[in-house]
N, C-alpha and C. Protein backbone atom coordinates (compact mmCIF):
# COMPACT_ATOMS: atom_id res chain seq x y z
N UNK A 1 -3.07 -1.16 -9.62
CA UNK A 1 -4.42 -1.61 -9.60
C UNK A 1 -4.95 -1.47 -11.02
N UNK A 2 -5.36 -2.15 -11.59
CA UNK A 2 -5.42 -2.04 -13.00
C UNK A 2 -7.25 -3.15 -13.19
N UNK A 3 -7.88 -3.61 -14.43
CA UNK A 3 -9.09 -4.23 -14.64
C UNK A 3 -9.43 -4.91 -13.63
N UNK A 4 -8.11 -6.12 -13.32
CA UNK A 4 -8.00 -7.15 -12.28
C UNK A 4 -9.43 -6.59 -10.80
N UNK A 5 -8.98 -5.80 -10.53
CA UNK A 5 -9.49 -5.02 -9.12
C UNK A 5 -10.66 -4.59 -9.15
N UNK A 6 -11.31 -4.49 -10.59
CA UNK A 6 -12.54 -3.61 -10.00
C UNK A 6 -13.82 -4.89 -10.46
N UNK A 7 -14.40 -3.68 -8.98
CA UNK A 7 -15.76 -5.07 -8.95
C UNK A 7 -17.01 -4.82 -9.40
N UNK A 8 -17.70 -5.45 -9.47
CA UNK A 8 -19.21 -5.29 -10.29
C UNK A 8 -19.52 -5.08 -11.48
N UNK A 9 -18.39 -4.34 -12.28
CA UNK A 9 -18.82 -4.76 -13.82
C UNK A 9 -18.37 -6.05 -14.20
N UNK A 10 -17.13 -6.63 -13.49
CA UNK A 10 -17.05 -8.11 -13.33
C UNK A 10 -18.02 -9.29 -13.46
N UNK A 11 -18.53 -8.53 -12.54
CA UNK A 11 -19.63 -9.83 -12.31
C UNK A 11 -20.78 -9.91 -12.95
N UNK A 12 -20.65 -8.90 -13.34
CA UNK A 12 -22.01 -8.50 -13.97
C UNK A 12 -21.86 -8.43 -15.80
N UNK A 13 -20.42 -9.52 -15.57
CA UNK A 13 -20.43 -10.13 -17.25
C UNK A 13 -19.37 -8.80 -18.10
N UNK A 14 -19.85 -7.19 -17.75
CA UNK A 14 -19.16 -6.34 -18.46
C UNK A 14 -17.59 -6.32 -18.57
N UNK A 15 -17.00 -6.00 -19.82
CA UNK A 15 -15.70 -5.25 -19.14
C UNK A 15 -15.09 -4.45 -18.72
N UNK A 16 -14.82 -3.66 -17.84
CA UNK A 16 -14.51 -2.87 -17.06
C UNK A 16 -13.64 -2.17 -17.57
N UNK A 17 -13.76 -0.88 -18.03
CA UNK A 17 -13.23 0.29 -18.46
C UNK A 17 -12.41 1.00 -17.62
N UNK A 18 -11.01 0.54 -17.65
CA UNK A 18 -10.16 1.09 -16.62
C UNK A 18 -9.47 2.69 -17.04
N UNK A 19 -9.75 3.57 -16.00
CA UNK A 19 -10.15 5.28 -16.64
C UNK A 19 -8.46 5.50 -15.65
N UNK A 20 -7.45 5.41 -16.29
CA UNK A 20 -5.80 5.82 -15.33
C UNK A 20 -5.91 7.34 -14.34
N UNK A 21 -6.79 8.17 -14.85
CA UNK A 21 -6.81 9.57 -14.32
C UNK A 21 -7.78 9.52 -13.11
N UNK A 22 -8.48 8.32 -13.53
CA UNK A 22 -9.27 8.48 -11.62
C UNK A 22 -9.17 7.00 -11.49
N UNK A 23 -7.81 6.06 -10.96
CA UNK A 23 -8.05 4.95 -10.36
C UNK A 23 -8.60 4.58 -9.46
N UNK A 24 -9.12 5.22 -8.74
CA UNK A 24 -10.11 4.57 -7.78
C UNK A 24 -11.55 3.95 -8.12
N UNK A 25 -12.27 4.58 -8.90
CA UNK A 25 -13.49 3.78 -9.48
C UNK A 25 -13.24 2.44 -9.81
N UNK A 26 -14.49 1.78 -8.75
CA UNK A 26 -14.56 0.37 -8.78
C UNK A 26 -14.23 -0.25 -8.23
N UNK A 27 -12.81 0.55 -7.81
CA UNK A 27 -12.41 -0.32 -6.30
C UNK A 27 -13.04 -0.78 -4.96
N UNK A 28 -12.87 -1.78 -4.32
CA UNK A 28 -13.41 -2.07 -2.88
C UNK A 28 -12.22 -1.37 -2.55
N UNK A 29 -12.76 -0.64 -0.94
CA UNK A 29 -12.14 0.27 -0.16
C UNK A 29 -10.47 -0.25 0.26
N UNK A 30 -10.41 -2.09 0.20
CA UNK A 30 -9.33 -2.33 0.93
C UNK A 30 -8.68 -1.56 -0.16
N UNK A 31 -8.52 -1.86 -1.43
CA UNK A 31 -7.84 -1.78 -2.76
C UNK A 31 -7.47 -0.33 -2.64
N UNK A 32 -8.29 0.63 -2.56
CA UNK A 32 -8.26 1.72 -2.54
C UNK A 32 -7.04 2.32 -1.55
N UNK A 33 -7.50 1.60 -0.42
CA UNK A 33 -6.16 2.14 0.47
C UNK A 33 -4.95 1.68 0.65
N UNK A 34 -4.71 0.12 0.13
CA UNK A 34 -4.07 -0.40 -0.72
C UNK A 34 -2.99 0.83 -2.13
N UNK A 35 -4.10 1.37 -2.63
CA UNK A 35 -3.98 2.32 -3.47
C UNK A 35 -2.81 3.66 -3.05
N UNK A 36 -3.63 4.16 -1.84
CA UNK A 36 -3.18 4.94 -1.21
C UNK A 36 -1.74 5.01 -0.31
N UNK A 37 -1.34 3.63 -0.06
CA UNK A 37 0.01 3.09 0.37
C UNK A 37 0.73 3.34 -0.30
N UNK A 38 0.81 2.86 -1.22
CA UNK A 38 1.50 2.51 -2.86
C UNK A 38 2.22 3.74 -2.92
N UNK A 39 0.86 5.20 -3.06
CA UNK A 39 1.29 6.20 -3.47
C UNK A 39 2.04 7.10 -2.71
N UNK A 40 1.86 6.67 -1.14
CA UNK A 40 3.10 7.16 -0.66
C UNK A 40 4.70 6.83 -1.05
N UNK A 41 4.75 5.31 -0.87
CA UNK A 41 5.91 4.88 -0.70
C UNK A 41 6.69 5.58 -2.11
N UNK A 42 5.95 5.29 -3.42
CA UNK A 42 6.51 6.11 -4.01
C UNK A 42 7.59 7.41 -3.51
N UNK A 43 6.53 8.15 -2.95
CA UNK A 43 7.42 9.42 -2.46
C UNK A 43 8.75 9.22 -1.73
N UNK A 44 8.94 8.06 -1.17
CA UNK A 44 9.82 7.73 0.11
C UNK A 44 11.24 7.92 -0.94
N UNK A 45 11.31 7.65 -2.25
CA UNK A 45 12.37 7.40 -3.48
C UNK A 45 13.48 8.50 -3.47
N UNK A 46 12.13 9.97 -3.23
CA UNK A 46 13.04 11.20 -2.80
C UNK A 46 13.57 11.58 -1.73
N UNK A 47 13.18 10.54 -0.66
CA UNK A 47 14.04 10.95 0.74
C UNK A 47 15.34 9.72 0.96
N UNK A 48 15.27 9.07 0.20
CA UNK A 48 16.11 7.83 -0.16
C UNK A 48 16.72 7.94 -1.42
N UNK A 49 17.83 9.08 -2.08
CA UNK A 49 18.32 9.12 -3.37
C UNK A 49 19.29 8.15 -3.55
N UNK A 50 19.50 7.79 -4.72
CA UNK A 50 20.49 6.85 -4.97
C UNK A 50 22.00 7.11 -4.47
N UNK A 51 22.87 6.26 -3.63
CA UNK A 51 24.06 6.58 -3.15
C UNK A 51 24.61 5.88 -3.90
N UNK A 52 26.45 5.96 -3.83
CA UNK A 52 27.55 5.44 -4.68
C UNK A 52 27.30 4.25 -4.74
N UNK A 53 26.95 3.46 -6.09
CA UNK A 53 26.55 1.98 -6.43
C UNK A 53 28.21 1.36 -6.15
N UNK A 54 28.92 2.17 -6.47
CA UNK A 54 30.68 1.21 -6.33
C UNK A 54 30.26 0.59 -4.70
N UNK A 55 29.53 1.28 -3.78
CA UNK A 55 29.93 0.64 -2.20
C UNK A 55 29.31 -0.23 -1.74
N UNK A 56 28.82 -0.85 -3.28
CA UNK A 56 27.73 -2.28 -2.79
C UNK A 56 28.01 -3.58 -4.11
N UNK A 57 27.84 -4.39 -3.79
CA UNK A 57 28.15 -5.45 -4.68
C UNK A 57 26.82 -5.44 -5.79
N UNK A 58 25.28 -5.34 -5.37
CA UNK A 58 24.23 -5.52 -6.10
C UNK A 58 23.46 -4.42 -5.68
N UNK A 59 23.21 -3.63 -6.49
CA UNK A 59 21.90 -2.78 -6.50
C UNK A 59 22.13 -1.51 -6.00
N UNK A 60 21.06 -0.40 -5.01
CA UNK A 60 21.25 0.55 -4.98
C UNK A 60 21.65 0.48 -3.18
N UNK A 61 22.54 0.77 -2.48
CA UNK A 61 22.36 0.59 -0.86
C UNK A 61 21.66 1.57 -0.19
N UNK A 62 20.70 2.53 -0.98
CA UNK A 62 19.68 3.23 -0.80
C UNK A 62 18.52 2.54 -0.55
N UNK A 63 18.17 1.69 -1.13
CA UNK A 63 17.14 0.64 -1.13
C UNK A 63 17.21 0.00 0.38
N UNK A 64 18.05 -0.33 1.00
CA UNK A 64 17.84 -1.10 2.60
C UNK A 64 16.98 0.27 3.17
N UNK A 65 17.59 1.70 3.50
CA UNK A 65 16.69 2.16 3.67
C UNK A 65 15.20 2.44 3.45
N UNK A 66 14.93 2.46 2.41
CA UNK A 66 13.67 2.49 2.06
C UNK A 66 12.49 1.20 2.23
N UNK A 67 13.80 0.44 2.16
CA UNK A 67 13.01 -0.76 3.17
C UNK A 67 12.80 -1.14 4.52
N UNK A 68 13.70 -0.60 5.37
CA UNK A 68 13.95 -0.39 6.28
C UNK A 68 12.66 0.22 6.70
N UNK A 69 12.05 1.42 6.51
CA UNK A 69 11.08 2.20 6.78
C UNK A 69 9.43 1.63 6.57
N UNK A 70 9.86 0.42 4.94
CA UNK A 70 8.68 0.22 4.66
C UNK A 70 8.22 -1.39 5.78
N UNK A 71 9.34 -1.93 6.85
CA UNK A 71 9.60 -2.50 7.62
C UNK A 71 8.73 -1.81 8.84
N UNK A 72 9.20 -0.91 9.00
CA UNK A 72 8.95 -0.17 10.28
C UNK A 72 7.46 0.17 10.30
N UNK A 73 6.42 0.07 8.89
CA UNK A 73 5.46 0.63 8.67
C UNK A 73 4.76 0.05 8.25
N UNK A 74 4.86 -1.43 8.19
CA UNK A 74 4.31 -2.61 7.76
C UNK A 74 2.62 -2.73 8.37
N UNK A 75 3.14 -3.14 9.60
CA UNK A 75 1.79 -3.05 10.84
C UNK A 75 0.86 -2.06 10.51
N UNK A 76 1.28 -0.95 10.26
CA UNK A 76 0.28 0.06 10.09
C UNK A 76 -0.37 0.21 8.96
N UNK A 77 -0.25 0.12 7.58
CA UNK A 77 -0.57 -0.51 6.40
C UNK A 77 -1.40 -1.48 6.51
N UNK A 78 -0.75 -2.76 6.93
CA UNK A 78 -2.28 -4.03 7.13
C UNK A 78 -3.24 -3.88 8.23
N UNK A 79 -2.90 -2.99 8.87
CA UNK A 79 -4.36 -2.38 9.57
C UNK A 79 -5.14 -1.52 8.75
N UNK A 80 -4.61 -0.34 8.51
CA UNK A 80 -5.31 0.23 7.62
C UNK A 80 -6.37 -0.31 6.33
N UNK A 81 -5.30 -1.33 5.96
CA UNK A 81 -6.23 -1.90 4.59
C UNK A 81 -7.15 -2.72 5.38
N UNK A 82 -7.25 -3.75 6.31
CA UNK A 82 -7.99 -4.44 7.05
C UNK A 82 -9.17 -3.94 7.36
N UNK A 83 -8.98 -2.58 8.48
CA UNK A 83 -9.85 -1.74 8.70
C UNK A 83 -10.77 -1.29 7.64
N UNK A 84 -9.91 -0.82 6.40
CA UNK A 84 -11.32 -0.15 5.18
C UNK A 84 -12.18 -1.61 5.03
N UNK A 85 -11.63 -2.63 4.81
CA UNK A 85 -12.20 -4.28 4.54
C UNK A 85 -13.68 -3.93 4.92
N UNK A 86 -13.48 -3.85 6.71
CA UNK A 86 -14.69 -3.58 7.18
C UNK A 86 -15.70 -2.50 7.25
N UNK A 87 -15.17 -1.12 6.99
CA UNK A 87 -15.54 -0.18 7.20
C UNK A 87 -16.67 0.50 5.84
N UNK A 88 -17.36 0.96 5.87
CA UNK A 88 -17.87 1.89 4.93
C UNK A 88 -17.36 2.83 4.41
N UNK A 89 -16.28 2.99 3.81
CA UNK A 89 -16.08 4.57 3.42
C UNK A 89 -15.76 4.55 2.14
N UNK A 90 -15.80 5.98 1.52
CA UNK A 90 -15.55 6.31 -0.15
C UNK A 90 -14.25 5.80 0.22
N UNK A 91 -13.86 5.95 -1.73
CA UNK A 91 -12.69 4.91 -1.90
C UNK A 91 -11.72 6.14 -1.70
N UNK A 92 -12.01 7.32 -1.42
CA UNK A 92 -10.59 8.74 -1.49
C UNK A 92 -11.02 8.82 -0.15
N UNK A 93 -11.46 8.20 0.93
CA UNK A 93 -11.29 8.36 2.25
C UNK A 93 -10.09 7.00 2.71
N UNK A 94 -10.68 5.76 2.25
CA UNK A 94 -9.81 5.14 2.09
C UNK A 94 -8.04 4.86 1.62
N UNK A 95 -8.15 5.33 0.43
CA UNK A 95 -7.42 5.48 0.03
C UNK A 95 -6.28 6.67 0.75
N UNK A 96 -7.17 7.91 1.46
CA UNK A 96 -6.16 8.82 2.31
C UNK A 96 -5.80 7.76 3.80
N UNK A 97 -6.63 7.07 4.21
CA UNK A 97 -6.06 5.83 4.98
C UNK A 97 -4.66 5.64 4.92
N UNK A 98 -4.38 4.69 3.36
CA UNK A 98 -3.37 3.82 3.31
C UNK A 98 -2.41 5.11 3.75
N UNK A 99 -2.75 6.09 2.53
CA UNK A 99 -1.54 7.18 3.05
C UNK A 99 -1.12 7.60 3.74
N UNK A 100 -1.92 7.71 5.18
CA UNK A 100 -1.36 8.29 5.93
C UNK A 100 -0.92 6.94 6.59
N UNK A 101 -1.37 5.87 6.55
CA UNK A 101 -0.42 4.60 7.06
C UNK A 101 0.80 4.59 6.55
N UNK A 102 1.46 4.40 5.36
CA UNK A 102 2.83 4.82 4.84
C UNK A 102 3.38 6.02 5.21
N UNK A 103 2.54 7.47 5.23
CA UNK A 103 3.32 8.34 5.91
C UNK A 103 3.76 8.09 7.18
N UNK A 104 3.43 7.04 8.13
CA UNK A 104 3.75 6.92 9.78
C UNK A 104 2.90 7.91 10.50
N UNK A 105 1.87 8.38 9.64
CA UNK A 105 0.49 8.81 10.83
C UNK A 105 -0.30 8.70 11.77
N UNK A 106 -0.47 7.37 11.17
CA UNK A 106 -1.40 6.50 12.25
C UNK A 106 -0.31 5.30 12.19
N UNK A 107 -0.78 4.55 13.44
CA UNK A 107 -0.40 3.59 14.17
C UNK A 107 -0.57 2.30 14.04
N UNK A 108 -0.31 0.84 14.18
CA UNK A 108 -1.13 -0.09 14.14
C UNK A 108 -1.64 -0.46 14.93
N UNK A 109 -2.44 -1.35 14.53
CA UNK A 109 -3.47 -2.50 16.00
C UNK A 109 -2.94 -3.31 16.83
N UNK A 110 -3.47 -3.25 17.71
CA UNK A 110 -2.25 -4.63 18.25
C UNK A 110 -3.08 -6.02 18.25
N UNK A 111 -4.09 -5.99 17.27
CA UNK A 111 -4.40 -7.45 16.64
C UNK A 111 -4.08 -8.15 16.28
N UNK A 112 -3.53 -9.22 16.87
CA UNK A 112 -3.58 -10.58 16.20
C UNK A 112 -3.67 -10.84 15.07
N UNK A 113 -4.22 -10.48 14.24
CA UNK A 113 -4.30 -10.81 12.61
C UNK A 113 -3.41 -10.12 12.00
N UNK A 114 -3.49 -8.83 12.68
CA UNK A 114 -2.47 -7.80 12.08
C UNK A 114 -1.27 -8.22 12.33
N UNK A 115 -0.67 -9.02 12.91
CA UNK A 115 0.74 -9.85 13.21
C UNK A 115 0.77 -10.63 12.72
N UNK A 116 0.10 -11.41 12.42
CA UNK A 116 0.25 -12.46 11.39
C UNK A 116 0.13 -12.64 10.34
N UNK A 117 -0.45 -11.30 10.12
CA UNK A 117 -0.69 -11.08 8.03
C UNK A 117 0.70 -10.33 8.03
N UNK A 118 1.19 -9.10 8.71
CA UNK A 118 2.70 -8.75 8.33
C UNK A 118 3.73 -9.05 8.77
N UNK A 119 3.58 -10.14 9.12
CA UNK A 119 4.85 -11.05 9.30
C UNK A 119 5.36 -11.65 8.05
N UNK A 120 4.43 -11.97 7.08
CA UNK A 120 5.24 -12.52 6.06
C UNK A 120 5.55 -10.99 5.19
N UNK A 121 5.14 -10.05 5.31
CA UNK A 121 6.02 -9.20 4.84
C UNK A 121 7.13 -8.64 5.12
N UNK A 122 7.28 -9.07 6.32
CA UNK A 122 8.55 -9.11 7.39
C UNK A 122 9.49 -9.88 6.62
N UNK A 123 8.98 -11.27 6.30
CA UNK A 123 10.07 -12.08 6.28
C UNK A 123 10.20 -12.29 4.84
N UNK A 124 9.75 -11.20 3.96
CA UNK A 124 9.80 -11.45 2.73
C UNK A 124 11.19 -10.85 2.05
N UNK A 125 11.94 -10.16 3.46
CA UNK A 125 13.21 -9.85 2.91
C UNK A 125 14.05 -10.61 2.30
């Protein structure tokens, strides 16, 4: 999330002073929990270490797992961010949202939208 994302000094002509030690300022809440996804999956890197690259033709075969999971956790992520969309909350409430959506905390919706917005992340394999 970088200048791109933040709103109101935007519009309001300024340029937006992007501060790396507190990314959340400025963000709308989806972004934020958006934010908060991100920074899980990161973590997922250490429960997924790199295995013997000889037993694969391209890349790491650590990586299906970690996708695998980020598969399994899709639904719950585009609810989450959906949900802040609408919701009122600070952007570090939000943002603990996404996270606990990537951790497999919470659950998804069984909305309709929510199936059809992560489906193409489904099929973006």
């Amino acid at each position: 999330m970088g200048k791109s994302c933040v709103v109101g000094a935007r519009q309001a002509g300024q340029d937006p002073a992007f501060d790396p030690s507190n990314p959340l300022v400025g963000l709308p809440p989806s972004m934020a929990c958006l934010h908060g996804a991100l920074g899980q999956m990161i973590t997922w890197v250490d429960d997924f270490p790199p295995t013997n690259p000889e037993l694969a033709r391209f890349g790491n075969p650590a990586f299906r797992q970690w996708h695998a999971r980020l598969l399994s956790r899709t639904d719950a992520i585009v609810t989450a961010i959906l949900k802040c969309r609408d919701n009122a909350l600070s952007n570090e409430e939000a943002s603990q949202r996404g996270w606990d959506a990537a951790a497999g905390v919470t659950s998804a919706s069984e909305d309709e939208a929510i199936q059809h917005v992560s489906c193409y992340l489904h099929d973006a394999s």
